[in-house]
Protein backbone atom coordinates (compact mmCIF):
# COMPACT_ATOMS: atom_id res chain seq x y z
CA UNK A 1 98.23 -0.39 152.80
CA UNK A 2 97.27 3.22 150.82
CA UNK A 3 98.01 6.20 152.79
CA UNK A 4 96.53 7.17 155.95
CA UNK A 5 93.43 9.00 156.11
CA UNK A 6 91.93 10.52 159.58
CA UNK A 7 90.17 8.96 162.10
CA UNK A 8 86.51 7.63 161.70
CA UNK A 9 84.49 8.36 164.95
CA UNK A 10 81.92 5.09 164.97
CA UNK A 11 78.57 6.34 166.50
CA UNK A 12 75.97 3.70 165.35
CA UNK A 13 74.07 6.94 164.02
CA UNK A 14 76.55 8.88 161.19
CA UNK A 15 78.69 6.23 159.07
CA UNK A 16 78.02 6.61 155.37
CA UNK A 17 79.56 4.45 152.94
CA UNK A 18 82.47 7.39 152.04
CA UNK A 19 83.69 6.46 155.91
CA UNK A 20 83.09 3.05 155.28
CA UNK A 21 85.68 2.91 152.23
CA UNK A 22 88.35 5.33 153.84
CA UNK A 23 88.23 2.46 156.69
CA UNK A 24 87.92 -0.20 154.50
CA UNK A 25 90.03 0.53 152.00
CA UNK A 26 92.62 3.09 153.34
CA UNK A 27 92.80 1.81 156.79
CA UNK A 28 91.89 4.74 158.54
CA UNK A 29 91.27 4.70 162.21
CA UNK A 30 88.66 4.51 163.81
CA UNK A 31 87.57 5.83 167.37
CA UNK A 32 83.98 4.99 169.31
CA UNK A 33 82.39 8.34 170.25
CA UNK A 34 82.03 8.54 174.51
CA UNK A 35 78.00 8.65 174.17
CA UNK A 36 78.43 5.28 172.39
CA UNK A 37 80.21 3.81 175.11
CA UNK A 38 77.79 4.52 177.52
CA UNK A 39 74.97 3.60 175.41
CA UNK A 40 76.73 0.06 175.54
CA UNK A 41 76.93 0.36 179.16
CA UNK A 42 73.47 0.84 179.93
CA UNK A 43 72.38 -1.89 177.81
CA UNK A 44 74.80 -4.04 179.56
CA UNK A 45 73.48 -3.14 182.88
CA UNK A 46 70.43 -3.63 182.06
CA UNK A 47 70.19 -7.17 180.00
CA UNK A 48 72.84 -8.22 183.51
CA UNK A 49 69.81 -6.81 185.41
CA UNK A 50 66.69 -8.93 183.80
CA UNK A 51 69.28 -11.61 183.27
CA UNK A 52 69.60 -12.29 187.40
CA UNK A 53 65.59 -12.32 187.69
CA UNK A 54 65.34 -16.17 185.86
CA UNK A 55 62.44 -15.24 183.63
CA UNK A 56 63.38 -17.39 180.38
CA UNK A 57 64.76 -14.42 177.63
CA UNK A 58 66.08 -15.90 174.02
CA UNK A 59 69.81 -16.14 173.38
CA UNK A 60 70.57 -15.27 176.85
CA UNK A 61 69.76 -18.07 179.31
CA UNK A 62 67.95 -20.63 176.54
CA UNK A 63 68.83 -22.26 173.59
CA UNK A 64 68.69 -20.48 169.65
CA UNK A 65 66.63 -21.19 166.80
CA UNK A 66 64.84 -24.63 167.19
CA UNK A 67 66.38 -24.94 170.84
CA UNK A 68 65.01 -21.59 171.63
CA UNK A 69 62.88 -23.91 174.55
CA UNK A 70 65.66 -25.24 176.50
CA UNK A 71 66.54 -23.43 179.62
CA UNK A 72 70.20 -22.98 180.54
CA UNK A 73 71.63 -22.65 183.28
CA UNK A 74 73.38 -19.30 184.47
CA UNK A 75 77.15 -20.93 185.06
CA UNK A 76 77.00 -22.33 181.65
CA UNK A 77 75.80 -19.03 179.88
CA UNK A 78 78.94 -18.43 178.59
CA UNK A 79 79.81 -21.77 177.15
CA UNK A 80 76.61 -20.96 175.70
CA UNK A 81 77.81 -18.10 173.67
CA UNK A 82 81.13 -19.34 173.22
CA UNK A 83 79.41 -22.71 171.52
CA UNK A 84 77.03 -20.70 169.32
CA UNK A 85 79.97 -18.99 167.79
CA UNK A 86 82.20 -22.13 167.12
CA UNK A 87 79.32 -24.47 165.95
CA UNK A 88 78.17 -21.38 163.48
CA UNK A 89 81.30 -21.25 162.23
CA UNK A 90 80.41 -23.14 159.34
CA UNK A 91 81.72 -20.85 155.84
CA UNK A 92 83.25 -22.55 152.85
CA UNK A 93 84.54 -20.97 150.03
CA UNK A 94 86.70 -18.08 148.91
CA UNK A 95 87.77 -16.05 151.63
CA UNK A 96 86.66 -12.43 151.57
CA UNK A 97 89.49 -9.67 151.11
CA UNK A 98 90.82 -7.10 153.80
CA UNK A 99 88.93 -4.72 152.61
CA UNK A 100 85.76 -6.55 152.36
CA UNK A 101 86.72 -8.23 156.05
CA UNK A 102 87.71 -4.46 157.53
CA UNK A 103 84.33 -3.37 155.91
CA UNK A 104 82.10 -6.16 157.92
CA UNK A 105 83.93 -5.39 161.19
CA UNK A 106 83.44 -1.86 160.91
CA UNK A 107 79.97 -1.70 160.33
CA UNK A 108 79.08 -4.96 163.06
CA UNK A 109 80.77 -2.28 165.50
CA UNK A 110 78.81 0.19 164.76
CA UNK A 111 75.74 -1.42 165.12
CA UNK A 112 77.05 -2.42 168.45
CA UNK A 113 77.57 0.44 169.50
CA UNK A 114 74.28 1.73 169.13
CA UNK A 115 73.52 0.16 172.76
CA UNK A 116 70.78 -2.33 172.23
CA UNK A 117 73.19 -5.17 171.95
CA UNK A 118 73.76 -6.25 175.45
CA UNK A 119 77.39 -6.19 175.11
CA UNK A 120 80.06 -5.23 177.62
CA UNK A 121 82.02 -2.38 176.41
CA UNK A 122 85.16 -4.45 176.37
CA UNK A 123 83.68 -6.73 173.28
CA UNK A 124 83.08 -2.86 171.69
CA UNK A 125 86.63 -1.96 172.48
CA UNK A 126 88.76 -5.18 171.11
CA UNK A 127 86.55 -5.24 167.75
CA UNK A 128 87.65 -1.54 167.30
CA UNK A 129 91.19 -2.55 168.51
CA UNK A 130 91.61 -5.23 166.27
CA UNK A 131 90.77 -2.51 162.78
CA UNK A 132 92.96 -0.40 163.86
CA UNK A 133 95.92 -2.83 164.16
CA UNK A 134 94.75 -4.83 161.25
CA UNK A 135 93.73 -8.01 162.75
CA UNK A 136 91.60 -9.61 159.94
CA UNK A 137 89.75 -12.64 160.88
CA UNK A 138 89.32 -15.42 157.97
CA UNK A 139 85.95 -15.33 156.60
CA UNK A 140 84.77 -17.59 154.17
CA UNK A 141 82.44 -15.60 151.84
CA UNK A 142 79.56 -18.71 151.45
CA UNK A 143 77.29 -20.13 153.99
CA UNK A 144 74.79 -16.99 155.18
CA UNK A 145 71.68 -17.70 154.19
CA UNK A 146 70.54 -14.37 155.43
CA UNK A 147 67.87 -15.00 157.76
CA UNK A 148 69.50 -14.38 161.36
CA UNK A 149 71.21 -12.28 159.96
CA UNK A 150 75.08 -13.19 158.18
CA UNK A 151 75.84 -16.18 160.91
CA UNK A 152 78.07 -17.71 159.50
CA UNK A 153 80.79 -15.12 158.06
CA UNK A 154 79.86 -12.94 161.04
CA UNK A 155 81.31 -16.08 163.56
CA UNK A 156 84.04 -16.56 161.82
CA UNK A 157 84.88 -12.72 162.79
CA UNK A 158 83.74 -13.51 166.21
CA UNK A 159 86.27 -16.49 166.87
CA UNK A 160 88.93 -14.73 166.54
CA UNK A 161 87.99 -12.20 169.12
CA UNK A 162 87.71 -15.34 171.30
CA UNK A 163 91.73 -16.04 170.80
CA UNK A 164 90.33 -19.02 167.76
CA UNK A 165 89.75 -19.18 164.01
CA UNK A 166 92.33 -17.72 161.74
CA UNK A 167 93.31 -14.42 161.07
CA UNK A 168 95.98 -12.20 158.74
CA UNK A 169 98.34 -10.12 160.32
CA UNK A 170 100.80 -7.90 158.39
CA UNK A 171 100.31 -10.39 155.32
CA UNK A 172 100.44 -13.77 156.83
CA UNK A 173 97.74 -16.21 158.22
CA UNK A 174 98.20 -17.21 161.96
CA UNK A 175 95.54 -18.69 164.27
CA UNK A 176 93.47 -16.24 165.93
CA UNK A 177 95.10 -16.34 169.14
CA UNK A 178 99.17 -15.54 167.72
CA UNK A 179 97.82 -13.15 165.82
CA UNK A 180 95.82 -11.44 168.78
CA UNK A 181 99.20 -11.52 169.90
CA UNK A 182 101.49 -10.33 167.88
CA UNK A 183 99.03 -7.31 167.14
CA UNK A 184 99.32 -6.86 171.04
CA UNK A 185 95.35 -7.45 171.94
CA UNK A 186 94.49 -10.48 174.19
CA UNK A 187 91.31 -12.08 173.30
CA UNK A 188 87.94 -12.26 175.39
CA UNK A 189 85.59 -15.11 177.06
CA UNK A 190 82.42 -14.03 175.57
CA UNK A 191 79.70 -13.83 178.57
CA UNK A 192 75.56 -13.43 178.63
CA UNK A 193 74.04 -13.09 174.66
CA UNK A 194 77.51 -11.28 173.49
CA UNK A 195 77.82 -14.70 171.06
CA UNK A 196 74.77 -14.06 169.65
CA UNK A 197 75.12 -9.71 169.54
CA UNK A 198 78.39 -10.39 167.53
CA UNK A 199 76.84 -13.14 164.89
CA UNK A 200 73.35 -11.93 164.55
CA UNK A 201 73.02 -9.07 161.81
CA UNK A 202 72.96 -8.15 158.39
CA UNK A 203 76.96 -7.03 157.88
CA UNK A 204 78.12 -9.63 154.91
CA UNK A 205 75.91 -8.77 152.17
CA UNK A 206 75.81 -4.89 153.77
CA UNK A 207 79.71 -4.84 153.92
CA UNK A 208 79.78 -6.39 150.10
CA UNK A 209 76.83 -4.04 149.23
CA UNK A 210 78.10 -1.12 150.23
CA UNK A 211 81.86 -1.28 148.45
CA UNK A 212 79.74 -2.70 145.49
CA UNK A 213 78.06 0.47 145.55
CA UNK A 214 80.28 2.55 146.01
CA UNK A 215 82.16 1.50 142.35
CA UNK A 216 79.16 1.46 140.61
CA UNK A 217 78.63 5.50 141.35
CA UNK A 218 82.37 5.23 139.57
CA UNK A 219 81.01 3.21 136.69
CA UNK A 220 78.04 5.37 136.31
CA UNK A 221 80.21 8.13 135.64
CA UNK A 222 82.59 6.48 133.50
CA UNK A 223 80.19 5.16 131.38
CA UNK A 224 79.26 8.30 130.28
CA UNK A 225 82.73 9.19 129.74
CA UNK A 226 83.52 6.07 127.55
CA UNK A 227 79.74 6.56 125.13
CA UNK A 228 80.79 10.17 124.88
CA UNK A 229 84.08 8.27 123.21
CA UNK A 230 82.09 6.37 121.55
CA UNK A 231 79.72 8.67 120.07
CA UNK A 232 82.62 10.66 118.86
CA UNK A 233 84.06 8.05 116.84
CA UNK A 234 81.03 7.09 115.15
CA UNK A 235 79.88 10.41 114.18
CA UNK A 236 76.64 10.22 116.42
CA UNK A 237 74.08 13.03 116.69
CA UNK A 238 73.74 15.19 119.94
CA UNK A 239 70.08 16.55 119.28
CA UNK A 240 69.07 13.06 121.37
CA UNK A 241 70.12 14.71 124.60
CA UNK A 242 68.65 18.56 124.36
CA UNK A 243 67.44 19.41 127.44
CA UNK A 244 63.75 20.06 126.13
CA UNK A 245 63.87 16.49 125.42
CA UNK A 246 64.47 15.08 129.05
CA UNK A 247 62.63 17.49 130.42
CA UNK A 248 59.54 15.89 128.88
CA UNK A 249 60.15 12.78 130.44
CA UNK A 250 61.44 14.25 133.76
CA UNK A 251 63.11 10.91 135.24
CA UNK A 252 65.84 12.69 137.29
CA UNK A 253 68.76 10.15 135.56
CA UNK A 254 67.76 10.68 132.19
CA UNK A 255 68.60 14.64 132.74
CA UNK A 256 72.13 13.94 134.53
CA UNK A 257 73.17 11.54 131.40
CA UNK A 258 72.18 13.70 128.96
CA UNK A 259 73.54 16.86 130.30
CA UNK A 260 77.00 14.94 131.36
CA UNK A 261 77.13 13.59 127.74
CA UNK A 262 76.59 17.20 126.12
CA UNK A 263 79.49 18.52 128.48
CA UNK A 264 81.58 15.42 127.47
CA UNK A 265 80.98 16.58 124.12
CA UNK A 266 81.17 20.34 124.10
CA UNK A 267 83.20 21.71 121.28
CA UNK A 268 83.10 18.03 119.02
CA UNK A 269 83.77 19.02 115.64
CA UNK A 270 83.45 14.83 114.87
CA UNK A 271 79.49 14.39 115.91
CA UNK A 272 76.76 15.23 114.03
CA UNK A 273 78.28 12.90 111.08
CA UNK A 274 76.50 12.11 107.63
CA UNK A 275 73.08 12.82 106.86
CA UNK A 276 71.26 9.77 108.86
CA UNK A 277 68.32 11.29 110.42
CA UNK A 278 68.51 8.90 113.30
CA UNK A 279 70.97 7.02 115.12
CA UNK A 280 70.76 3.37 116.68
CA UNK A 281 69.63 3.08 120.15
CA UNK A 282 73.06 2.65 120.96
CA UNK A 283 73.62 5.50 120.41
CA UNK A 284 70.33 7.94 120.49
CA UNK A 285 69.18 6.26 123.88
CA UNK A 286 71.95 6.61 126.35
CA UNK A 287 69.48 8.80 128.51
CA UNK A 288 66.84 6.11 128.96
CA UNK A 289 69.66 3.16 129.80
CA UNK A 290 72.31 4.43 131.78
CA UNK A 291 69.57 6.91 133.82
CA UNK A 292 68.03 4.36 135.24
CA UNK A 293 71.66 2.85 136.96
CA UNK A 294 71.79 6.66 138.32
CA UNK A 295 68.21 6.78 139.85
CA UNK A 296 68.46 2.94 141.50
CA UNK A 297 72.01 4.18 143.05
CA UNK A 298 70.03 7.00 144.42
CA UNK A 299 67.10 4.68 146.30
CA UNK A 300 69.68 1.33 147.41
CA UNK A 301 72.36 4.11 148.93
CA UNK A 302 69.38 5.29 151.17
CA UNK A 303 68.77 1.71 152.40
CA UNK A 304 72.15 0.39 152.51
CA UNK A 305 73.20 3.92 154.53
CA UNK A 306 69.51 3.35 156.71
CA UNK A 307 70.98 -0.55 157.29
CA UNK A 308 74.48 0.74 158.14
CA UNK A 309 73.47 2.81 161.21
CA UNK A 310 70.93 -0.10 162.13
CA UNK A 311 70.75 -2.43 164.87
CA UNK A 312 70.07 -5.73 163.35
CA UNK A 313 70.59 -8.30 166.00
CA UNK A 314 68.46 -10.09 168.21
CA UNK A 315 66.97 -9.59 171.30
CA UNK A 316 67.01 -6.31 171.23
CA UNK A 317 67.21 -4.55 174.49
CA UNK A 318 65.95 -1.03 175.40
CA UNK A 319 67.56 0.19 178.72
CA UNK A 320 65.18 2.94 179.54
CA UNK A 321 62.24 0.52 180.46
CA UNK A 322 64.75 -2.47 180.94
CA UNK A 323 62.43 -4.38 178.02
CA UNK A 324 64.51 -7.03 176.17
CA UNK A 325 62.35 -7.77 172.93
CA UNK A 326 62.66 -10.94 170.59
CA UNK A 327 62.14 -9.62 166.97
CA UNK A 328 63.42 -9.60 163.16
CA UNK A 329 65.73 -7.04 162.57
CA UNK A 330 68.17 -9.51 161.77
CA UNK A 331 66.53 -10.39 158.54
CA UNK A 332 67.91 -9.67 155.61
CA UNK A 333 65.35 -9.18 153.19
CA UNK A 334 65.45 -5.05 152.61
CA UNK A 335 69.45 -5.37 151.98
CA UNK A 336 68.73 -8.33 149.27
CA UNK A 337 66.10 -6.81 147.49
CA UNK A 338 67.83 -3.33 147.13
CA UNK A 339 71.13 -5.33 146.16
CA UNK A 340 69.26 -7.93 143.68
CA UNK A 341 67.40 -4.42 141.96
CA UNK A 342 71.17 -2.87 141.52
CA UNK A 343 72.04 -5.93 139.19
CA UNK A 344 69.71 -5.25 136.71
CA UNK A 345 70.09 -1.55 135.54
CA UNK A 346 74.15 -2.58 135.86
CA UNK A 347 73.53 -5.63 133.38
CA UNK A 348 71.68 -3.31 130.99
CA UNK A 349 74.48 -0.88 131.13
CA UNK A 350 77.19 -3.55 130.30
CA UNK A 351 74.84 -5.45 127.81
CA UNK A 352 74.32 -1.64 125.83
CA UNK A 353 78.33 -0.88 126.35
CA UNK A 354 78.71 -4.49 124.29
CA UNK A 355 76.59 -3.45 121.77
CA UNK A 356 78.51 -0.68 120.79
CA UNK A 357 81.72 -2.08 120.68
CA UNK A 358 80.21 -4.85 118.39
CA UNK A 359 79.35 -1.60 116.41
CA UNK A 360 82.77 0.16 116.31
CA UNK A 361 84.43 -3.10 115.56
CA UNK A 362 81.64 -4.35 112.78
CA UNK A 363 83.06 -1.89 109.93
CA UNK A 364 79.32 -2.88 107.94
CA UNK A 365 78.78 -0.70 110.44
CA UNK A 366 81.28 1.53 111.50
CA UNK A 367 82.69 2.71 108.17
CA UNK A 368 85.75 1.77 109.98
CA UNK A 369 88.58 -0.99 109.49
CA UNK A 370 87.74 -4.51 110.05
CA UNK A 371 87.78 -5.00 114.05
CA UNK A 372 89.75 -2.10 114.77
CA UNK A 373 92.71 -3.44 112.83
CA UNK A 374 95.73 -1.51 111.23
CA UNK A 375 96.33 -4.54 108.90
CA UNK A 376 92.50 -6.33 108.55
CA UNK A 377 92.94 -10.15 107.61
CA UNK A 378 96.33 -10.39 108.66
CA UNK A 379 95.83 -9.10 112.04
CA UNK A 380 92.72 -9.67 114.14
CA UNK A 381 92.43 -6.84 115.88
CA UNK A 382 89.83 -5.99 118.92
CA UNK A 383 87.76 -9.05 117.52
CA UNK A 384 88.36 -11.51 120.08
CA UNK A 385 88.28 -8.74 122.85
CA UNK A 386 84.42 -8.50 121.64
CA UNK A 387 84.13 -12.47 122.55
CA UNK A 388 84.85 -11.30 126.04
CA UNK A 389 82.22 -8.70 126.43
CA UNK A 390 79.38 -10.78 124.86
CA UNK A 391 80.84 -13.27 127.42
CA UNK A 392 80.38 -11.20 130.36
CA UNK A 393 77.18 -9.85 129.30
CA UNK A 394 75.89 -13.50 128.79
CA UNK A 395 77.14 -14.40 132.31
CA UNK A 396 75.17 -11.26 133.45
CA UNK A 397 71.93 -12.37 132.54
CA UNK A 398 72.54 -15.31 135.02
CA UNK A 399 73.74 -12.97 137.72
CA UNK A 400 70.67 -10.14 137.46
CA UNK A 401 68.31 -13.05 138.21
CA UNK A 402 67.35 -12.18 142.16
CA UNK A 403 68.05 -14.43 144.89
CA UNK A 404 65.67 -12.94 147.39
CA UNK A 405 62.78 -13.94 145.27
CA UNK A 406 63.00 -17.86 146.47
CA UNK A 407 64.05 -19.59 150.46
CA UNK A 408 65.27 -22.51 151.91
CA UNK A 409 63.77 -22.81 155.59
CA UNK A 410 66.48 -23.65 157.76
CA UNK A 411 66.68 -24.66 161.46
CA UNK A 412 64.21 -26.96 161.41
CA UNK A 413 61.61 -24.50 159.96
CA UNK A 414 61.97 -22.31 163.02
CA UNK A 415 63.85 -20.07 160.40
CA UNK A 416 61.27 -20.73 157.50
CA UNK A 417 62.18 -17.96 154.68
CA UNK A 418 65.53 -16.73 154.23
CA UNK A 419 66.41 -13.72 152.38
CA UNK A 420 69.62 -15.26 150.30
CA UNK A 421 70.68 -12.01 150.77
CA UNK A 422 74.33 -12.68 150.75
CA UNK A 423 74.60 -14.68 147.72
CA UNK A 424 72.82 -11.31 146.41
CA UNK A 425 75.75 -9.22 147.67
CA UNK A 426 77.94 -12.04 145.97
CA UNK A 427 77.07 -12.23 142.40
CA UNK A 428 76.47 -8.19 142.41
CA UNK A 429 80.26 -8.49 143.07
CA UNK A 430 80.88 -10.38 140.10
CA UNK A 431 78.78 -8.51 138.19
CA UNK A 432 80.57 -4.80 139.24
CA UNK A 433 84.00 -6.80 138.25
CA UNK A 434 82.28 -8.21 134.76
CA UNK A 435 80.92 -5.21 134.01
CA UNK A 436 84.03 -2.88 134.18
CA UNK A 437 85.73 -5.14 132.13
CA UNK A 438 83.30 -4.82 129.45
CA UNK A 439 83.43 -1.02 130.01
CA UNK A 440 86.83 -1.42 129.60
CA UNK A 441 86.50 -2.95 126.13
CA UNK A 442 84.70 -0.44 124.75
CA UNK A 443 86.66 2.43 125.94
CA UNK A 444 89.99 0.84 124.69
CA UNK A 445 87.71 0.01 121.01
CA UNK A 446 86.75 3.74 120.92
CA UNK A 447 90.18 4.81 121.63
CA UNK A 448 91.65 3.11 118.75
CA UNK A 449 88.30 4.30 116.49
CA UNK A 450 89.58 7.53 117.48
CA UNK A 451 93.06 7.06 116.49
CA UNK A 452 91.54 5.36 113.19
CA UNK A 453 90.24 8.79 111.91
CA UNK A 454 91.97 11.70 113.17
CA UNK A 455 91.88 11.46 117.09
CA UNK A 456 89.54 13.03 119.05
CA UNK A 457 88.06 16.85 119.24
CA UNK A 458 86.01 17.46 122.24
CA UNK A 459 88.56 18.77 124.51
CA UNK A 460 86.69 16.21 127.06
CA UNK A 461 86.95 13.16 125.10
CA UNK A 462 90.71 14.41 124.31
CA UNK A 463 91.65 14.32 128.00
CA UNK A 464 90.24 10.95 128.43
CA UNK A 465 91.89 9.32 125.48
CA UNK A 466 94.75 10.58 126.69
CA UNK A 467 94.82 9.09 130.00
CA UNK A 468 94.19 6.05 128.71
CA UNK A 469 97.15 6.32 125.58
CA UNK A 470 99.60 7.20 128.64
CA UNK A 471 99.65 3.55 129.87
CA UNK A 472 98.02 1.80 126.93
CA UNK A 473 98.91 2.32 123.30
CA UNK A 474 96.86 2.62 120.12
CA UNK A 475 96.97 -1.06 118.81
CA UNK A 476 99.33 -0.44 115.84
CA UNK A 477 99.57 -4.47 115.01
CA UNK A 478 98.17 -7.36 116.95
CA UNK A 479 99.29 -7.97 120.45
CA UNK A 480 97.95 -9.77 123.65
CA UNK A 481 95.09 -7.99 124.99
CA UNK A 482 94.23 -9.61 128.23
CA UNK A 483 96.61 -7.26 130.41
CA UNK A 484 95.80 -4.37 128.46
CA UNK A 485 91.55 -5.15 129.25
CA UNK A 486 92.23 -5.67 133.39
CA UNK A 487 94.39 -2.20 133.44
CA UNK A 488 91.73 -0.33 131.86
CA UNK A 489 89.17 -1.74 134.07
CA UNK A 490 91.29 -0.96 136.94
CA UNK A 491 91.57 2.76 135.79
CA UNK A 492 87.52 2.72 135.22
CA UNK A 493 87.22 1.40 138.68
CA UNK A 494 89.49 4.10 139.94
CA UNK A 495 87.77 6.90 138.18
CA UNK A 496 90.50 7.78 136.63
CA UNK A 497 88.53 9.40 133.37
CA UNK A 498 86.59 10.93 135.29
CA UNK A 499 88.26 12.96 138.04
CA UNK A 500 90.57 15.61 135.25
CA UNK A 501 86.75 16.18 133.71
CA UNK A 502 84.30 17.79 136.33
């Protein structure tokens, strides 16, 4: 399960997405602050206290969406919760993993806990329970449409706090209920709009978005680390990335790529090669395509942080005045967008990463041996392994096209445009896992360009080939490659170049 890390205090106002991934993926702890607890409290008391007066308030004492006119009856309020979450449970698909399940529960208790929910502190107090111990609810990862929010996934997590569904505990599958049980927890009759507080939000594609994001600020960096390789081995020219240049078109990711890339470089006796005047865009305009990845991380970690400490459900009650207020947080159209805009700067990273290792491999271009190859025509070399990038980067193109731009109205047009927000969160997945695999393919190409002629001289680039060469070696004859492409991706994803450099 990783080692421990310490305790995550859950607020509703200070979770950032390094908290979220030390819960999420190193199973830290995580304890709800005293002033949160008696935020939730008040806004109990006070939804309990309109609730007794009659007056028709959505979620609470009518029906949802469509049925949002029919009045129901106080003794069956809670069969009205308790129905909302079973007959939402309606995912397909793949289901999500721990981390990505940990991830959704930690951030739909935070919101919680902000105390505009209407939930009973012991609904707060199981869902925090239930992280800590490790109880992970089943979620199928299709079947949000993004419009009240992540419904479906979202009541999938909520069965299980009701003692139904399916959960993993300690590595095995077990109906919500046994594993309740064997974690120790018992599970809780959901009372007065608590169905609707735990299903109505934006926590999928926000979960998804946030761990997305959080490896693309890793791929960022290590696709510097990998052109700086690459730039090496072909000889390329540094005066692209002076200073004076950026300055003069002062996009703030330009400057960071260009500065990283001259400290990657520092002491090359390799670039600077031959007596071309100019490079390829490959190589010259690493600036003006990777900065742009830098600068969109900047603006979607403000909204994805903003949505994080958010409360995104609906009503929303307010216990000062006692006003319980029927609105859209829930909708998932800022998340989407921000997510959708992330794919495209990542595609044109990946798509300019395959373009040089069609140039190392290409030796018309490279001045380098056929594909890579110790032995060209008898061995093959990296030239299938450049199949798989131009792959990837094909499937890409499919994957940066936005889903938030289009809608299907649902619930009988009383929900009539959806964000598709968590399909965005979905293929931006794919995408982060496509795209470090094509990373991967040109750091292992530039590695063995490296090797071809001499090995490398920037005492940078040095300590990166050499972390890769400890697990993966030069390609001395031809070999299966598959393995050797998912363990460099996994050290890209890990930042492993990157953490002996800075």
């Amino acid at each position: 399960m990783g080692h421990r890390h310490p305790r995550v205090t859950v607020d509703g106002n200070s979770l950032d997405i390094e908290k979220l991934v030390s819960v999420s993926r190193n199973f830290a702890k995580v304890t709800v602050s005293r002033a949160a607890l008696d935020r939730v409290n008040s806004a109990r008391k006070a939804l309990e206290k309109r609730a007794e007066g009659g007056e028709p308030i959505y979620g609470v004492n009518t029906g949802f969406g469509e049925l949002q006119s029919v009045k129901v009856a106080t003794s069956e309020s809670g069969r009205l919760q308790e129905n909302l979450v079973r007959s939402t449970s309606a995912g397909v698909g793949q289901p999500l993993s721990a981390e990505e399940t940990r991830a959704l529960m930690v951030l739909r208790l935070n919101t919680l806990v902000k105390g505009h929910s209407g939930v009973r502190p012991e609904i707060v107090k199981l869902l925090a329970e239930m992280i800590d111990f490790g109880v992970h609810p089943v979620i199928p990862s299709r079947g949000s449409v993004g419009a009240s929010g992540d419904l479906a996934p979202l009541a999938h997590m909520a069965l299980v706090l009701m003692g139904e569904g399916a959960a993993e505990f300690k590595g095995r599958k077990l109906k919500g209920a046994e594993a309740l049980m064997e974690a120790g927890l018992k599970p809780i009759s959901l009372r007065e709009k608590e169905g609707l507080a735990l299903i109505n939000g934006t926590q999928f594609m926000t979960a998804l978005g946030a761990l997305a994001l959080n490896d693309i600020r890793n791929f960022f960096m290590q696709s510097i680390v990998v052109f700086s390789m690459s730039l090496e081995a072909l000889g390329g020219r540094l005066a692209p990335f002076d200073r004076r240049v950026s300055a003069l078109r002062a996009h703030p990711g330009s400057g960071v790529v260009a500065s990283e890339i001259l400290k990657m470089c520092r002491g090359s006796r390799r670039t600077n090669r031959g007596d071309r005047v100019q490079d390829p865009y490959t190589l010259r305009c690493a600036p003006q395509v990777i900065g742009p990845l830098h600068d969109l991380i900047e603006y979607c970690e403000k909204v994805i942080v903003t949505e994080m400490n958010s409360t995104t459900d609906n009503p929303v009650v307010f216990p000062e005045s006692g006003d319980i207020i029927s609105a859209g947080n829930f909708h998932g159209q800022p998340i989407a967008v921000a997510l959708d805009a992330l794919c495209i700067p990542l595609q044109a990273v990946a798509a300019f990463s395959e373009r040089r290792t069609a140039r190392l491999t290409d030796s018309k271009l490279s001045g380098l041996n056929a594909f890579l190859s110790m032995n060209p025509g008898v061995e093959s070399g990296y030239m299938v392994a450049q199949y798989t990038a131009a792959a990837l980067v094909s499937e890409g193109k499919v994957l940066s096209h936005p889903s938030s731009s289009d809608s299907i109205p649902t619930s009988a047009n009383q929900e009539d445009f959806v964000s598709m927000g968590a399909y965005s969160a979905i293929k931006l997945r794919q995408m982060v896992d496509n795209s470090f695999i094509v990373l991967a393919i040109e750091a292992l190409c530039a590695s063995q360009a490296l090797d071809l002629t001499g090995g490398p001289s920037a005492p940078r680039i040095r300590k990166a080939h050499g972390i890769i060469r400890q697990e993966i070696p030069r390609l001395d004859r031809d070999r299966a490659l598959s393995g050797e492409i998912e363990k460099c991706a996994s050290m890209l994803r890990e930042g492993r170049l990157v953490e002996p450099l800075l």
